[in-house]
Protein backbone atom coordinates (compact mmCIF):
# COMPACT_ATOMS: atom_id res chain seq x y z
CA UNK A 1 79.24 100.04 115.04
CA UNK A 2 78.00 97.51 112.38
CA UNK A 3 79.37 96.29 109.33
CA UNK A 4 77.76 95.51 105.62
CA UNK A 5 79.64 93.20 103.75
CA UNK A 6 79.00 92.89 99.77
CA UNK A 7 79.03 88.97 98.81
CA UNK A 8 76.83 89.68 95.85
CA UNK A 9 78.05 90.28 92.49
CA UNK A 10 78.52 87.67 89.33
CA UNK A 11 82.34 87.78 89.24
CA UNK A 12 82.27 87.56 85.43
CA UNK A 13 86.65 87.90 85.04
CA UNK A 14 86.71 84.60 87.47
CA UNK A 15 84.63 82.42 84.99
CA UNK A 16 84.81 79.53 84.13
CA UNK A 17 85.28 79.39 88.61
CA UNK A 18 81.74 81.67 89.09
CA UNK A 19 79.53 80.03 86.72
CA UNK A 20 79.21 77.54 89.33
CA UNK A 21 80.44 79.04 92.70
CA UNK A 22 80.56 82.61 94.34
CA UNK A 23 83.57 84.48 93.75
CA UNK A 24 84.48 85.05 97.25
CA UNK A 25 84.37 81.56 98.57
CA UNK A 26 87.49 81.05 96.09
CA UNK A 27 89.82 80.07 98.72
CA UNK A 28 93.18 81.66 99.21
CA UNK A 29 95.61 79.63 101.37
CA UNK A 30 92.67 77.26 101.27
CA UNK A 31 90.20 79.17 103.58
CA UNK A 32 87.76 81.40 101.08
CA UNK A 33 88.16 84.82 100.78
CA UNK A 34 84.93 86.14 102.49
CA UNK A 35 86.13 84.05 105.86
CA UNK A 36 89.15 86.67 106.15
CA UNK A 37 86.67 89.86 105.73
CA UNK A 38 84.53 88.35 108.61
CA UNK A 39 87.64 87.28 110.75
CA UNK A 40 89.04 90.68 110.29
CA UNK A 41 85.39 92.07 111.32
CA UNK A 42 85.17 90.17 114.29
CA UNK A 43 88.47 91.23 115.10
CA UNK A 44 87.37 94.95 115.01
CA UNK A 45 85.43 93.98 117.63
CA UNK A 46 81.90 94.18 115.63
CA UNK A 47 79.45 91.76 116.10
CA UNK A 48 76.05 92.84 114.19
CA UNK A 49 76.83 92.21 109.89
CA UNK A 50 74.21 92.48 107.41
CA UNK A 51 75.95 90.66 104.95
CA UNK A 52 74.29 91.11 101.01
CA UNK A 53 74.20 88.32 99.17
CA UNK A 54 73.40 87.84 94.63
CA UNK A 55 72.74 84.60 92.56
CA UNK A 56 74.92 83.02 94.92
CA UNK A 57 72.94 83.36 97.92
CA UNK A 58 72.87 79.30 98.85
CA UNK A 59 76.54 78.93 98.26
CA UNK A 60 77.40 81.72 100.60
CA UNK A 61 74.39 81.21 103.59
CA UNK A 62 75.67 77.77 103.41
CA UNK A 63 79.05 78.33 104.08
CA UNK A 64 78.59 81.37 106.55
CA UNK A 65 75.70 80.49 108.26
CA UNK A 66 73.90 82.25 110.86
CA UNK A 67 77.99 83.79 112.10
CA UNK A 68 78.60 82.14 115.15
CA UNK A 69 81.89 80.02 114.31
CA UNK A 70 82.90 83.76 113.59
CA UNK A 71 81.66 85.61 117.02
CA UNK A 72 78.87 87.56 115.02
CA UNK A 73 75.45 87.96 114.22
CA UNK A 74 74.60 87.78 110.54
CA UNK A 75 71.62 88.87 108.92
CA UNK A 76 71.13 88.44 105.00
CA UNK A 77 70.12 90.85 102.46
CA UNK A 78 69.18 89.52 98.89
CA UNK A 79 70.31 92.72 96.09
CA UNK A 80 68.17 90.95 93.12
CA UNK A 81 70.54 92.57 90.42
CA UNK A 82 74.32 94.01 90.64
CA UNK A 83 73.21 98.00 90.97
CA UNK A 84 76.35 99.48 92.37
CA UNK A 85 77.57 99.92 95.98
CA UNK A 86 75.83 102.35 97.00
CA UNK A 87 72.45 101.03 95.60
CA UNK A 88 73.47 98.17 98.45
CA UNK A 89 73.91 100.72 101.17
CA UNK A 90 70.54 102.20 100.22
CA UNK A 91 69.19 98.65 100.43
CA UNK A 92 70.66 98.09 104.10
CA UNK A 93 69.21 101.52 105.55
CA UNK A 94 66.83 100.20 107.97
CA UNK A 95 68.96 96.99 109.41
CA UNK A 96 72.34 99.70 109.59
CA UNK A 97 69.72 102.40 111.32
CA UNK A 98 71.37 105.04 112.85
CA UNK A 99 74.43 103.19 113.60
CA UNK A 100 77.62 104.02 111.91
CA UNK A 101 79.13 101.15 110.10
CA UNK A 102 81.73 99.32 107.94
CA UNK A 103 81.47 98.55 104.54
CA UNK A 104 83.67 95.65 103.50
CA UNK A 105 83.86 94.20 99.97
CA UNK A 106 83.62 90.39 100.59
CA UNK A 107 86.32 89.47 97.81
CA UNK A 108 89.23 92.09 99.46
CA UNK A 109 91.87 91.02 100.90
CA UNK A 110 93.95 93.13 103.62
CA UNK A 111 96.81 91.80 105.37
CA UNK A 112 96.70 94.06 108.61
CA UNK A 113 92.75 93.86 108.60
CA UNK A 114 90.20 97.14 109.58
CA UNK A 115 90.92 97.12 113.62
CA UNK A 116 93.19 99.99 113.41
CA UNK A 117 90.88 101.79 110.40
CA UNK A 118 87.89 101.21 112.65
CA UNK A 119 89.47 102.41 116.17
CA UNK A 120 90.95 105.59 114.06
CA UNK A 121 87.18 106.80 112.85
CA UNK A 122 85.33 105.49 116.31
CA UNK A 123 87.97 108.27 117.94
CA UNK A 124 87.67 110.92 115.26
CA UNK A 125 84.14 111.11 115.23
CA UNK A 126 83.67 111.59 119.21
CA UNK A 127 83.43 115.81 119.38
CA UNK A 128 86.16 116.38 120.96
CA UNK A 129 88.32 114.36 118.45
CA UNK A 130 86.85 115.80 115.24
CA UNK A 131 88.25 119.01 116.83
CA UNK A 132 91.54 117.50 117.68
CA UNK A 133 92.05 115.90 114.53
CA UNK A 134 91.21 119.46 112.56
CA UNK A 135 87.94 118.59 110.63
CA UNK A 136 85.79 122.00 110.20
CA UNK A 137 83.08 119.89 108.57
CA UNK A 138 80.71 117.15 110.07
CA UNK A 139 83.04 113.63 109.52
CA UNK A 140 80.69 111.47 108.03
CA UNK A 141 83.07 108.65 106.35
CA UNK A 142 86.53 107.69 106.18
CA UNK A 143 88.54 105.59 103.32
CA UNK A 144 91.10 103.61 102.76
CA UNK A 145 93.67 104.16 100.10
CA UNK A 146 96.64 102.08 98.73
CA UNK A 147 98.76 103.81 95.82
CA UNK A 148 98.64 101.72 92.79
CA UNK A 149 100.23 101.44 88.91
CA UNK A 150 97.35 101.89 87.11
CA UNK A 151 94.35 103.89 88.82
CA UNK A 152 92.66 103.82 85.99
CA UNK A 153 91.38 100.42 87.36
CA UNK A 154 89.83 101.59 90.21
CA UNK A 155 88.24 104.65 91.88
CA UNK A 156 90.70 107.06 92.47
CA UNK A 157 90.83 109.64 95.63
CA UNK A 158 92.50 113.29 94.65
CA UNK A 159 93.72 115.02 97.51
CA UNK A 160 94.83 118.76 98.69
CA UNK A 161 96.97 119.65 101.24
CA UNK A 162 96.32 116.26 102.61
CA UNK A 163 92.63 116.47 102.74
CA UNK A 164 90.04 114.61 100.32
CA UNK A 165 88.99 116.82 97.53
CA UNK A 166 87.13 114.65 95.03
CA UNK A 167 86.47 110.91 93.82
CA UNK A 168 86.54 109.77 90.33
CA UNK A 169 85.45 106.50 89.77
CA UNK A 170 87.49 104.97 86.63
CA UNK A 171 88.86 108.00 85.35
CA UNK A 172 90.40 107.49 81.89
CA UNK A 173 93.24 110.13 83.06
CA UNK A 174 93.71 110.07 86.32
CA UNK A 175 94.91 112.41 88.83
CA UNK A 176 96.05 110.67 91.30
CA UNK A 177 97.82 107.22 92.46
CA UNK A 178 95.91 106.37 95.46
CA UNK A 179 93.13 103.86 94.79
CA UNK A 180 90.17 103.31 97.11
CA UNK A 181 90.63 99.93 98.88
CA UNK A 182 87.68 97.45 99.40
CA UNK A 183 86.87 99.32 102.71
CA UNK A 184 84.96 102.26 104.05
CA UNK A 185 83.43 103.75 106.97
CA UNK A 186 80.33 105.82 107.23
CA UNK A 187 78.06 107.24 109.57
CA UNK A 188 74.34 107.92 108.90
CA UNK A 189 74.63 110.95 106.93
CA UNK A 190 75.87 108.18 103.43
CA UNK A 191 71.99 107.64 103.50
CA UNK A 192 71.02 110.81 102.14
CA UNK A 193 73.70 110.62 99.66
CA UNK A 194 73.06 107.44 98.32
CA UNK A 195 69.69 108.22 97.52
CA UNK A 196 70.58 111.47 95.94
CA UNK A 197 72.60 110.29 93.48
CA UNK A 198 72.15 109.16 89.88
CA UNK A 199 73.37 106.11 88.20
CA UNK A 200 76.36 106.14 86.56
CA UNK A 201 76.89 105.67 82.54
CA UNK A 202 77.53 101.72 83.27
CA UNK A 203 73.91 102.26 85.16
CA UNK A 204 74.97 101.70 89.03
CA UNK A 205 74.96 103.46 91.74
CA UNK A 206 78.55 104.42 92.59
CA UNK A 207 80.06 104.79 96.30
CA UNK A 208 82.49 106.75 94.95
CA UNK A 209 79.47 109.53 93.39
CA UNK A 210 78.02 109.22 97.42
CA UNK A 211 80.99 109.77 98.95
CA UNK A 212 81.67 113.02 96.69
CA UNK A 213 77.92 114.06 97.20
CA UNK A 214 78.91 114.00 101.17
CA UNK A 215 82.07 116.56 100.32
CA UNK A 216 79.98 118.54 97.74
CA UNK A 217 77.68 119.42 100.74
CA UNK A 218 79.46 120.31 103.82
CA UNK A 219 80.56 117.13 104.92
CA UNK A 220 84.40 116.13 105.52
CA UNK A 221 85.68 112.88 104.45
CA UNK A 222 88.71 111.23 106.60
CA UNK A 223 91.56 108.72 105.02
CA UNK A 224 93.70 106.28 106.10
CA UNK A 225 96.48 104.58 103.80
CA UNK A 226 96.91 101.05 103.98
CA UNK A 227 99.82 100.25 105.97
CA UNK A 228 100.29 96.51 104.82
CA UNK A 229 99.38 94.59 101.49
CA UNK A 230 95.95 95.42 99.89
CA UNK A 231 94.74 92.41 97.29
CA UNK A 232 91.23 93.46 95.20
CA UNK A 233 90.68 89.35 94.49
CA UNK A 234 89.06 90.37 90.98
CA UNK A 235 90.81 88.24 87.97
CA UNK A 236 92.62 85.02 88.14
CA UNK A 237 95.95 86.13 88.24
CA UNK A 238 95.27 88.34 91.50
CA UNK A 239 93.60 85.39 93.44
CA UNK A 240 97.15 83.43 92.38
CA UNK A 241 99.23 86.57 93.82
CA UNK A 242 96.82 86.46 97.13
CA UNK A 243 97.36 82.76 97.56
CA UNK A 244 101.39 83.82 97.58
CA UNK A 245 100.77 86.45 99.53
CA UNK A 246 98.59 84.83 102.37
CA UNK A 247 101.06 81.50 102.32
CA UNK A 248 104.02 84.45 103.15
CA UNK A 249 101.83 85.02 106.12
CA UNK A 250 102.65 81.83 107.40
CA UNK A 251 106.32 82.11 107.09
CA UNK A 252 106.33 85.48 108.78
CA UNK A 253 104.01 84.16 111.66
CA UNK A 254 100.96 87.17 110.28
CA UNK A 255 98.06 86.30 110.38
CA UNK A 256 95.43 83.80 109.17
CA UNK A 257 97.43 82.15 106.94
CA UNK A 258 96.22 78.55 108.96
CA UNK A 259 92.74 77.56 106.85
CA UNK A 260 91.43 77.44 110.50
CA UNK A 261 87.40 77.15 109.77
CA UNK A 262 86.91 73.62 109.27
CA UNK A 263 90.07 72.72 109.50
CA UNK A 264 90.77 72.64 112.87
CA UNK A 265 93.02 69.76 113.16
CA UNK A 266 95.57 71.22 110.78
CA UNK A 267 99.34 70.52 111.74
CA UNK A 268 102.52 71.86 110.52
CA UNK A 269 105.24 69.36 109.23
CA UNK A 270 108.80 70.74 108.12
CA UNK A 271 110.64 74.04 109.45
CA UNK A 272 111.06 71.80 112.88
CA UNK A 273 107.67 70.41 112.78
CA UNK A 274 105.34 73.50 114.65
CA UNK A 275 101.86 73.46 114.91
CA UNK A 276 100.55 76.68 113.43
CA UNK A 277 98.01 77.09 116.22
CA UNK A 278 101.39 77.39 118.81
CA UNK A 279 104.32 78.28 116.39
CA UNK A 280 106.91 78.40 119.17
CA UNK A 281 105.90 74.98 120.71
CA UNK A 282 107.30 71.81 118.72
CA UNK A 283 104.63 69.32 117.51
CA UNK A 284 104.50 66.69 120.27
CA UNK A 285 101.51 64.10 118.76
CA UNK A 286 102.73 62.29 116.57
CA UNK A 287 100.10 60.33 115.32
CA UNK A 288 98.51 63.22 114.21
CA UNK A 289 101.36 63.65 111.37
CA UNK A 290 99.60 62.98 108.20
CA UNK A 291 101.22 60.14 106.06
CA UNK A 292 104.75 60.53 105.16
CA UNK A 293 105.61 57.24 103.18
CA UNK A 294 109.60 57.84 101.50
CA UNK A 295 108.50 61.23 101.29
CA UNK A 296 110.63 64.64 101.95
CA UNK A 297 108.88 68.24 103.42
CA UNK A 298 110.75 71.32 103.17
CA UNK A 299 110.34 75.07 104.34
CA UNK A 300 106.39 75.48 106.13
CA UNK A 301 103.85 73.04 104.65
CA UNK A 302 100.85 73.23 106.51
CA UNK A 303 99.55 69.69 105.94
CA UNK A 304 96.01 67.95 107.25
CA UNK A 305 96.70 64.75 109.05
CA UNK A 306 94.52 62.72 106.66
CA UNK A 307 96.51 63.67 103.66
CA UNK A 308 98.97 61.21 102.16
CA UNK A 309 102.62 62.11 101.03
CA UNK A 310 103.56 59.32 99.63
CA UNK A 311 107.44 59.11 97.40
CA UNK A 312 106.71 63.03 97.02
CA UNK A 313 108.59 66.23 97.60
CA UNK A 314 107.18 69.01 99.18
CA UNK A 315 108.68 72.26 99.40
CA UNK A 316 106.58 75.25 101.34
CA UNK A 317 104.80 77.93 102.17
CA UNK A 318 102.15 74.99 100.64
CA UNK A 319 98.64 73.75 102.67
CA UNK A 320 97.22 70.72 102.07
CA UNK A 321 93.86 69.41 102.53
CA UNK A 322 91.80 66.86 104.27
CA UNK A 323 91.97 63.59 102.90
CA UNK A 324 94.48 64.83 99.75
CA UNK A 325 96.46 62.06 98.21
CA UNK A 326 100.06 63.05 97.16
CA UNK A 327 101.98 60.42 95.12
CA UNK A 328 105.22 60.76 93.37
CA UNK A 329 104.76 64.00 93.16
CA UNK A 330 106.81 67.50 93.26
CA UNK A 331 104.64 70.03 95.10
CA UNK A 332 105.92 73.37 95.07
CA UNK A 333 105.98 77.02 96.60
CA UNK A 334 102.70 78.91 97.29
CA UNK A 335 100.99 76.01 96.17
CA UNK A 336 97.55 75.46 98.15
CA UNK A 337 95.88 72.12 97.40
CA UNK A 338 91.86 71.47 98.97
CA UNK A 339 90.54 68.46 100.48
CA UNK A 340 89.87 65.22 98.50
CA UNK A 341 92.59 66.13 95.64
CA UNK A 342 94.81 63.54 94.35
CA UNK A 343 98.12 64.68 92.36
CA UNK A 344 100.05 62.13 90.82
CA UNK A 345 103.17 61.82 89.25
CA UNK A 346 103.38 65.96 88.30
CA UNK A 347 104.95 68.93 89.36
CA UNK A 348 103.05 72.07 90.53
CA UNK A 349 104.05 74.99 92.07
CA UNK A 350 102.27 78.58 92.51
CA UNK A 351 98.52 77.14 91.63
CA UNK A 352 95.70 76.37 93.62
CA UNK A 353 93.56 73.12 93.52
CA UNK A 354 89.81 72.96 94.21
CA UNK A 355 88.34 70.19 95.76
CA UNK A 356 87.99 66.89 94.83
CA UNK A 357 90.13 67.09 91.42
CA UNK A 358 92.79 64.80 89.78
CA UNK A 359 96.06 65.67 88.32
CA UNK A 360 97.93 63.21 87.05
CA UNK A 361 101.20 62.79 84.69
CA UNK A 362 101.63 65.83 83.46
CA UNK A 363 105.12 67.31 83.45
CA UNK A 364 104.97 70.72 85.18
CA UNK A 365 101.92 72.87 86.31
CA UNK A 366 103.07 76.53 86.96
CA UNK A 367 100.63 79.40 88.03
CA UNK A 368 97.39 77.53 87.74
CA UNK A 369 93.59 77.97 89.07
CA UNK A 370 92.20 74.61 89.24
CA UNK A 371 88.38 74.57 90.03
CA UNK A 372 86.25 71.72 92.15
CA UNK A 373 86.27 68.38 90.63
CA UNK A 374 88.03 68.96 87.77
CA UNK A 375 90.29 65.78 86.35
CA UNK A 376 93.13 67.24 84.09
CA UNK A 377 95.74 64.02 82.63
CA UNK A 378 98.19 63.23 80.19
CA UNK A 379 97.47 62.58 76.62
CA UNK A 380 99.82 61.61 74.08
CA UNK A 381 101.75 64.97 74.24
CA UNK A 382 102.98 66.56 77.43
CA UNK A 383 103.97 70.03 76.82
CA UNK A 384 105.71 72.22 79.59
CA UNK A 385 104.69 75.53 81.20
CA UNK A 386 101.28 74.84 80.59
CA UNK A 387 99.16 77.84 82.77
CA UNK A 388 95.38 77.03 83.40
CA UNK A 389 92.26 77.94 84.53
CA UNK A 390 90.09 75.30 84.58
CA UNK A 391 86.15 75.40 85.99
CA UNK A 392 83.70 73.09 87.89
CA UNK A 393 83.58 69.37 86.41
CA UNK A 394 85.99 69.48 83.89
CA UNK A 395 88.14 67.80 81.94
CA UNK A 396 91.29 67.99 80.57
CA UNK A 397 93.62 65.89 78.47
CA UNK A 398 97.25 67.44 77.72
């Protein structure tokens, strides 16, 4: 099996963030997004990923390189405009061949990964277990669904007596609650359906139109539901609720929650001082404890030994960076702060800090996206509860 991973796209509800910088290198506990797809993919136990790439092609070849620090071989595909899925599974046809293959969206999130998803489908499509598991039809893909709220949102998966009936992409009134998560699996058969289908009114080709051209003509179309959390990393506020939801992870010992590429030196101070890469063994180096100066550590803060706590309180799940300067500070709850950021004098809790920016005297930051380099200080007036999302090389004065 292979995998496809989308890493295109312009991300247009994260600007100011993806005017400058690809959506799914926004990190998330501070390790980007896209690193947890891959992890999870190399976890399946897949090794060949044609991964396609958009305007952001630099940032993200850059970052990923040629797979290795993963345990996978990556090849790149350039889709010059945003077409639709599909149009990107059309694209991949001749490096995917005849192999069946994942299709991950690069800015999804899934706590529990695709192993179990992937072993399911690799047993259901062997002969004897399409017969076992009661498919009549030739399988030719399997999805993955998580009930949601508001469907509306999303493309939505009907189903009869437990069986895929139809896909709607975006209905206005939908049918059903289960959404289809940032995941799929198909085998070569999706080829013929992706090029047999039309655009769509918003002029892409939709997975979701494929997927029902496979059931419209004989096929049969397996589903999984998710079994753990499910995060689609689209707006602001749902990168914020992934950062909590990742920093959890560390509390509960799941997985990944340790930024661990480029990072490796990470430590754990606070909850008995454990080193997230052996949580039941205590911490033993000492010199490797980042600088503590009069400060205090509470709950899990996962903390790079060149950072500097210095007259601060810090109460986890947080991370901290390389080379981050803390001072006389409050930093709070699912609070992930990148390398080279100094926060000074200020509270913040539930935000996340890009690299290299500055935030100094201001009262209380709650629930903010900070992006790379920005500087954000006191003015004359320091109102409270500010929430912001600030992009690339800004400035702000509050």
């Amino acid at each position: 099996m292979k995998a496809l991973v989308l890493a295109g796209g312009t991300g247009s509800r994260l600007r100011p963030l993806t005017h400058t910088s690809a959506k799914q290198l926004i990190p998330v506990g501070n390790k980007p997004i896209l690193f947890y797809a891959l992890e999870s993919i190399a976890e399946a136990g897949i090794v060949d990923v044609v991964v396609v790439v958009g305007d952001t092609a630099d940032e993200v070849m850059t970052a990923v390189g040629d797979g290795v620090d993963f345990g996978i071989r990556v090849t790149y595909l350039r889709q010059e405009q945003p077409l639709g899925l599909a149009h990107a599974v059309q694209m991949a046809e001749e490096y995917l061949g005849k192999d069946d293959f994942l299709m991950f969206l690069g800015d999804n999130l899934l706590r529990d990964g695709v192993g179990e998803f992937v072993r399911d489908f690799s047993t259901q499509v062997d002969a004897a277990g399409v017969m076992k598991a009661g498919h009549s039809r030739p399988l030719s893909a399997s999805i993955l669904l998580s009930r949601v709220e508001e469907p509306q949102y999303f493309g939505v998966a009907e189903l009869e007596n437990g069986r895929v009936a139809r896909l709607v992409e975006k209905p206005a009134q939908p049918r059903s609650h289960f959404a289809l998560v940032g995941a799929y699996l198909f085998r070569p058969a999706i080829f013929a359906a992706v090029r047999a289908i039309q655009p769509s009114l918003r002029g892409e080709l939709e997975i979701t139109d494929a997927i029902q051209w496979l059931l419209d003509h004989g096929h049969d179309v397996a589903w999984r539901e998710v079994s753990g959390w499910w995060k689609d990393t689209g707006k602001p506020e749902d990168v914020l609720d992934a950062n909590r939801l990742v920093l959890d992870g560390m509390v509960s010992g799941r997985s990944g929650a340790m930024p661990d590429r480029g990072h490796a030196e990470n430590l754990a101070i606070g909850a008995g001082g454990i080193s997230p890469k052996s949580p039941s063994q205590p911490m033993r180096d000492a010199e490797r404890r980042p600088s503590l100066a009069s400060s205090r550590v509470f709950g899990r803060a996962f903390v790079h030994p060149t950072a500097q706590l210095i007259r601060s309180v810090i109460r986890g799940p947080v991370v901290i960076g390389e080379g981050a300067r803390i001072e006389d500070a409050y930093v709070g709850p699912y609070t992930s702060i990148q390398g080279g950021v100094t926060v000074r004098r200020t509270e913040i809790e539930n935000s996340i800090v890009l690299a290299g920016s500055i935030v100094e005297d201001i009262s209380r930051l709650d629930g903010c996206l900070i992006g790379k380099r920005a500087k954000i200080t006191a003015a004359s007036a320091r109102p409270k509860g500010m929430r912001l999302i600030v992009g690339d090389d800004s400035r702000c004065e509050l």
